[in-house]
C-alpha atoms as a PDB file:
ATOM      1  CA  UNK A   1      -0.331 -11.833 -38.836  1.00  0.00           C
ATOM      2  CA  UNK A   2       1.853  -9.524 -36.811  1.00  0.00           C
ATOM      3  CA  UNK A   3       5.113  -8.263 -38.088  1.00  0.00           C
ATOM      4  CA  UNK A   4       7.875  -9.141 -35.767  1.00  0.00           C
ATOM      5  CA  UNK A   5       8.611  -5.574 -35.025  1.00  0.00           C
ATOM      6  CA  UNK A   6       5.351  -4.973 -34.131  1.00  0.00           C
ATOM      7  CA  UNK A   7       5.430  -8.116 -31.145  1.00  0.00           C
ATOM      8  CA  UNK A   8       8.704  -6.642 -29.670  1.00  0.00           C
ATOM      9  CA  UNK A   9       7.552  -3.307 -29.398  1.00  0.00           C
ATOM     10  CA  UNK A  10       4.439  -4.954 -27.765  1.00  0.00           C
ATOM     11  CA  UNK A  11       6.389  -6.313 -25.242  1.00  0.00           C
ATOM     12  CA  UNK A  12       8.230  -3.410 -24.546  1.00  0.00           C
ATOM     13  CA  UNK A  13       4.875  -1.536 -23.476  1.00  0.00           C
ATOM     14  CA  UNK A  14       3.191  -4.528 -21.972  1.00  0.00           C
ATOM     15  CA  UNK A  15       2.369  -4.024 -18.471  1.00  0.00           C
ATOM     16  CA  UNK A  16       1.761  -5.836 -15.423  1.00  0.00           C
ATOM     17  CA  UNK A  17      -1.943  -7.276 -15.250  1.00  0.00           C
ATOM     18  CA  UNK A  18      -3.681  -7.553 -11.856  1.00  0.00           C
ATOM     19  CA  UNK A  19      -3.822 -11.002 -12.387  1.00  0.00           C
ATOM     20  CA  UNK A  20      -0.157 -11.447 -13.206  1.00  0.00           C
ATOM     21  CA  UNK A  21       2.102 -13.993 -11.144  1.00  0.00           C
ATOM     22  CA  UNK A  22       5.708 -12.170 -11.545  1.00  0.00           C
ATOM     23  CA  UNK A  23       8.502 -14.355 -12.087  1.00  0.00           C
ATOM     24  CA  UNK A  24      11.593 -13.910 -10.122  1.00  0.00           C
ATOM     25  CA  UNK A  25      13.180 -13.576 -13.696  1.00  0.00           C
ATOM     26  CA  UNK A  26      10.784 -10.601 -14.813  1.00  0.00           C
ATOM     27  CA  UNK A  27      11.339  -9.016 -10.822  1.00  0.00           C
ATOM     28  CA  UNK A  28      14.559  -7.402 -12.073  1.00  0.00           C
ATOM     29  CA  UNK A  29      13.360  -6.176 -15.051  1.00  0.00           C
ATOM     30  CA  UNK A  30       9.975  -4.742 -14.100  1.00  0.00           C
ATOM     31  CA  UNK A  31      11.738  -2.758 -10.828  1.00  0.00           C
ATOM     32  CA  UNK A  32      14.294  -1.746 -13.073  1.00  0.00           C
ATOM     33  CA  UNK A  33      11.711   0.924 -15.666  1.00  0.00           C
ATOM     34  CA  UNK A  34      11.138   2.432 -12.043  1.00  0.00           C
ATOM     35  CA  UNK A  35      13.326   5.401 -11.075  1.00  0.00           C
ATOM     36  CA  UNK A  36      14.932   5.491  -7.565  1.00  0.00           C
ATOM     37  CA  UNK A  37      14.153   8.241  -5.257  1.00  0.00           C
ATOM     38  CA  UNK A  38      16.977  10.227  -2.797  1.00  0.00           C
ATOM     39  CA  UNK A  39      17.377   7.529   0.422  1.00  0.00           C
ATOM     40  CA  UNK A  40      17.094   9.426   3.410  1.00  0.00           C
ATOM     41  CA  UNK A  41      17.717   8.139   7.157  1.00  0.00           C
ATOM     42  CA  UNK A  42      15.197   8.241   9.719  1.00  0.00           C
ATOM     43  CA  UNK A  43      15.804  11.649  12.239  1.00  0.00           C
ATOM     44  CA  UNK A  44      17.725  10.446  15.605  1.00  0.00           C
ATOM     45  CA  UNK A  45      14.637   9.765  17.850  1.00  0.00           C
ATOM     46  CA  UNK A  46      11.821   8.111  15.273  1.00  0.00           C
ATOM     47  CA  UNK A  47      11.937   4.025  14.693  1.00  0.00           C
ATOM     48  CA  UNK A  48       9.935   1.614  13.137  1.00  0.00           C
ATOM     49  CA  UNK A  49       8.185  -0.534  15.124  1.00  0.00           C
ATOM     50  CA  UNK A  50       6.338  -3.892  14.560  1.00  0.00           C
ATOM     51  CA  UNK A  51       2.808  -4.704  16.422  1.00  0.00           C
ATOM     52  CA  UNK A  52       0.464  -7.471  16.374  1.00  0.00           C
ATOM     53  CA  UNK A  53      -2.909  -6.383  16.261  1.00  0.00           C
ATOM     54  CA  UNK A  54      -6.303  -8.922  17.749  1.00  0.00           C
ATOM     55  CA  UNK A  55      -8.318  -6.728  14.767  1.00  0.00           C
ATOM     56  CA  UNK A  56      -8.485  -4.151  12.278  1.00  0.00           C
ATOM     57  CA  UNK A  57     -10.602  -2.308  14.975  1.00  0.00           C
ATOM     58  CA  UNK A  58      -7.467  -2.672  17.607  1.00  0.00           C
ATOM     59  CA  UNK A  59      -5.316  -1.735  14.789  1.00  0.00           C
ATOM     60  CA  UNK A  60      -7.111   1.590  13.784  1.00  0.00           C
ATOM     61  CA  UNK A  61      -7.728   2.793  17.469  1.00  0.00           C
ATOM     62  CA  UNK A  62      -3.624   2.508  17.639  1.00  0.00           C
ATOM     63  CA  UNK A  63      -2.901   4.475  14.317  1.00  0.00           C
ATOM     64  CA  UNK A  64      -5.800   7.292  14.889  1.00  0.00           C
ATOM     65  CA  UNK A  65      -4.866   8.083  18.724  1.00  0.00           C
ATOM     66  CA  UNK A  66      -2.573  11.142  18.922  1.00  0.00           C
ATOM     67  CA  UNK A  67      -0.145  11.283  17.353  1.00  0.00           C
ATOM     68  CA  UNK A  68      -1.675  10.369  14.450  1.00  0.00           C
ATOM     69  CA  UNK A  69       1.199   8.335  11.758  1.00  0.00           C
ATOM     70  CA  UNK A  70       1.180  10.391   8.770  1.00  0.00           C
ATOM     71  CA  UNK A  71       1.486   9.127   4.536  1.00  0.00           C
ATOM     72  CA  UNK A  72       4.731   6.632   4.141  1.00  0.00           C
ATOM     73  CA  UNK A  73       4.593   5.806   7.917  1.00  0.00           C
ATOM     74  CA  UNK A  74       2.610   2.685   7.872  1.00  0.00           C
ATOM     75  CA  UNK A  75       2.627  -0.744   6.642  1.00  0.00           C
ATOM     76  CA  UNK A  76      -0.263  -2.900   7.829  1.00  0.00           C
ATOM     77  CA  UNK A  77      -1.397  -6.303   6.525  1.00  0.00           C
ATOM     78  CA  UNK A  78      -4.349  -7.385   7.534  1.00  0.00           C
ATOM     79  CA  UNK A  79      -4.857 -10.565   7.668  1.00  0.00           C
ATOM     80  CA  UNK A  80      -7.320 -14.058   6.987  1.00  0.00           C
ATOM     81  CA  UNK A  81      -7.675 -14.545  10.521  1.00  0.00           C
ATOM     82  CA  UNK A  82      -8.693 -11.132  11.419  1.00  0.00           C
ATOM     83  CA  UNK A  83      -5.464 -10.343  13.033  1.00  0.00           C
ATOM     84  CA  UNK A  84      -3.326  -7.502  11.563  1.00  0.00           C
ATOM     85  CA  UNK A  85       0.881  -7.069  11.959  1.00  0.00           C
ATOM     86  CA  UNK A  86       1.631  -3.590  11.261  1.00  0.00           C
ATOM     87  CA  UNK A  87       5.086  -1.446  10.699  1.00  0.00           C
ATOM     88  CA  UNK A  88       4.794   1.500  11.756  1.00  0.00           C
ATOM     89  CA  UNK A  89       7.463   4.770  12.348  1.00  0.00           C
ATOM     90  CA  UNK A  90       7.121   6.612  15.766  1.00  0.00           C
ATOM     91  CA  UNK A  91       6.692   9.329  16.334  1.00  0.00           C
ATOM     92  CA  UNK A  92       4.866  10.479  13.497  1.00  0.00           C
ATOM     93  CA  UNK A  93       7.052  13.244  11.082  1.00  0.00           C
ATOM     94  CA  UNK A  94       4.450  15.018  10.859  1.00  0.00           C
ATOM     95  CA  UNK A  95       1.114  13.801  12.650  1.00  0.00           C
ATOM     96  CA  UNK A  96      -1.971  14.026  10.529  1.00  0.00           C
ATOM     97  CA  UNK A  97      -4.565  16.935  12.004  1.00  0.00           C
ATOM     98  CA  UNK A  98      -8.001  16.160  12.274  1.00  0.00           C
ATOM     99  CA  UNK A  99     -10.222  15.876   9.928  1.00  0.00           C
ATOM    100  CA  UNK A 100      -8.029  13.217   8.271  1.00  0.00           C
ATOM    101  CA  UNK A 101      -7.607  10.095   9.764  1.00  0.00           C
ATOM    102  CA  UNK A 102      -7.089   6.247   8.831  1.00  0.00           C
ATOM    103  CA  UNK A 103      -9.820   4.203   7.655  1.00  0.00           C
ATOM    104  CA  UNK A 104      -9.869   0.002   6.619  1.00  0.00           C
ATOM    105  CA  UNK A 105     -12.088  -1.417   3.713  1.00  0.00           C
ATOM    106  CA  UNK A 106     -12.125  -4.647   2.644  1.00  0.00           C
ATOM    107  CA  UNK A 107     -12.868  -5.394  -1.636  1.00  0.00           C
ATOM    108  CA  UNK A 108     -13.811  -8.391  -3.586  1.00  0.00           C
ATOM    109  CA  UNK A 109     -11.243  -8.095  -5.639  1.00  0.00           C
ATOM    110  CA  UNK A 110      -7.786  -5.749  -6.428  1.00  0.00           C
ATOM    111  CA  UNK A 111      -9.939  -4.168  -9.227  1.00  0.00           C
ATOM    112  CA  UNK A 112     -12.868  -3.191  -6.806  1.00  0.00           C
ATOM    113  CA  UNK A 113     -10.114  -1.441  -4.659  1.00  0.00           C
ATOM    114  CA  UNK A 114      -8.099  -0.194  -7.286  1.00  0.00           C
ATOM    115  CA  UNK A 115     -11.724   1.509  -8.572  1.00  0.00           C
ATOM    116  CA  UNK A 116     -12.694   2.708  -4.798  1.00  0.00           C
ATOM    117  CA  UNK A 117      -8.898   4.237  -4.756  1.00  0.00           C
ATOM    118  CA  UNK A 118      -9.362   6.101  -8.000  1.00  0.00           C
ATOM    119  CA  UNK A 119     -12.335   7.947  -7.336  1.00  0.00           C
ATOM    120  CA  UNK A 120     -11.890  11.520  -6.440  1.00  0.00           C
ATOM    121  CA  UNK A 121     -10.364  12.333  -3.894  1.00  0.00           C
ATOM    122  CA  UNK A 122      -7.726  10.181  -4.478  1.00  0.00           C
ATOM    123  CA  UNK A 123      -5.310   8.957  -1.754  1.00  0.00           C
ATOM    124  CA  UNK A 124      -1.758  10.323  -2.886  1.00  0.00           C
ATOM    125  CA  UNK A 125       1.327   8.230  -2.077  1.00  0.00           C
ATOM    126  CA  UNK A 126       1.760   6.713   1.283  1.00  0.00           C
ATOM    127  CA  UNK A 127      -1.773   7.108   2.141  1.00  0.00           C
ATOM    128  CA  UNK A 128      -2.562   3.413   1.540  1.00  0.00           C
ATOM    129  CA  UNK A 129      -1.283  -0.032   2.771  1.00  0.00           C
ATOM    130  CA  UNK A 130      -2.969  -3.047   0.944  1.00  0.00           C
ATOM    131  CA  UNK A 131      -2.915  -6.626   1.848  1.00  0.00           C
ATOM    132  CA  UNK A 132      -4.241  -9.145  -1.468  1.00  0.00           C
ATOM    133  CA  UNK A 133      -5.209 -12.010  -0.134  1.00  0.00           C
ATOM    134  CA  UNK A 134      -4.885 -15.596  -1.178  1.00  0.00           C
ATOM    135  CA  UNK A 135      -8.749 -15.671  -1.322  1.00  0.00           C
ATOM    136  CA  UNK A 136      -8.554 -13.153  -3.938  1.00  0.00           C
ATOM    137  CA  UNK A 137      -9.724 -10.078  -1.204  1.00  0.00           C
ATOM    138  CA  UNK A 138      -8.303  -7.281  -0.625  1.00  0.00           C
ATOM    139  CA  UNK A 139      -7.865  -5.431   2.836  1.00  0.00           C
ATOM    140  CA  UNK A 140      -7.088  -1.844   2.825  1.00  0.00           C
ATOM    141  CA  UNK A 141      -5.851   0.893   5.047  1.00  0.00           C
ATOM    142  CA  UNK A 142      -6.195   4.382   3.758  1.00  0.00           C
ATOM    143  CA  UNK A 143      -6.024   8.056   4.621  1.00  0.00           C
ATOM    144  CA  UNK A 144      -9.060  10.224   4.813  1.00  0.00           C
ATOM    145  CA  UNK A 145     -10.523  12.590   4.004  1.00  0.00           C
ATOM    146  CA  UNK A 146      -7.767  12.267   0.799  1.00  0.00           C
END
């Protein structure tokens, strides 16, 4: 039997599972243990834009012709249908230099990508965008060499 102190602090440290639907109840809540960053505007003469994409391939000729986007500068789902939509900044802040460029993988599962992103060298932040399927897939767009 567990004391009743001992289930509140339990819930206290309980985190998100993989597997996890949030509620829009527990949205607050979980967003609210994470600290906010400065906001900063984007300079005068960069935007984000939004592109379709017929494939990953079209998708990743776009983001690795110069200038390259850098970390932070991309949002890409890629999609069931092969298709991708991508947000993207442009220009670039600061364009990647060769020999990093972006790459797309596609895992079984959230784990197998959240195992592939953890092993050394591991993408810092920005450096991924990851779509998790319906199917239970996961497509991913990442920076590399890390």
């Amino acid at each position: 039997m567990v004391h009743p102190s001992e289930k509140y602090r339990f819930k206290q440290r309980k985190s998100v599972q993989l597997s996890e639907m949030i509620s829009e109840k527990d949205a607050a809540t979980l967003k609210a243990r994470h600290q906010p960053g400065p906001a900063a505007a984007l300079p005068p003469n960069q935007h984000w834009y939004f592109f379709n994409f017929a494939s990953v391939q079209a998708a990743l000729n776009y983001l690795n012709a110069p200038l390259v986007q850098s970390a932070g500068e991309v949002s890409a789902t890629a999609r069931n249908d092969g298709t991708v939509g991508m947000y993207t900044i442009y220009p670039p802040t600061a364009p990647l230099q060769h020999p990093q460029q972006w790459f797309f993988r596609e895992f079984a599962s959230p784990q197998a990508g959240l195992d592939y992103l953890n092993t050394p060298a591991v993408q810092s932040d920005g450096e991924v965008s990851a779509t998790i399927r319906n199917n239970g897939r996961v497509g991913i767009f990442y920076i590399a060499p890390a």
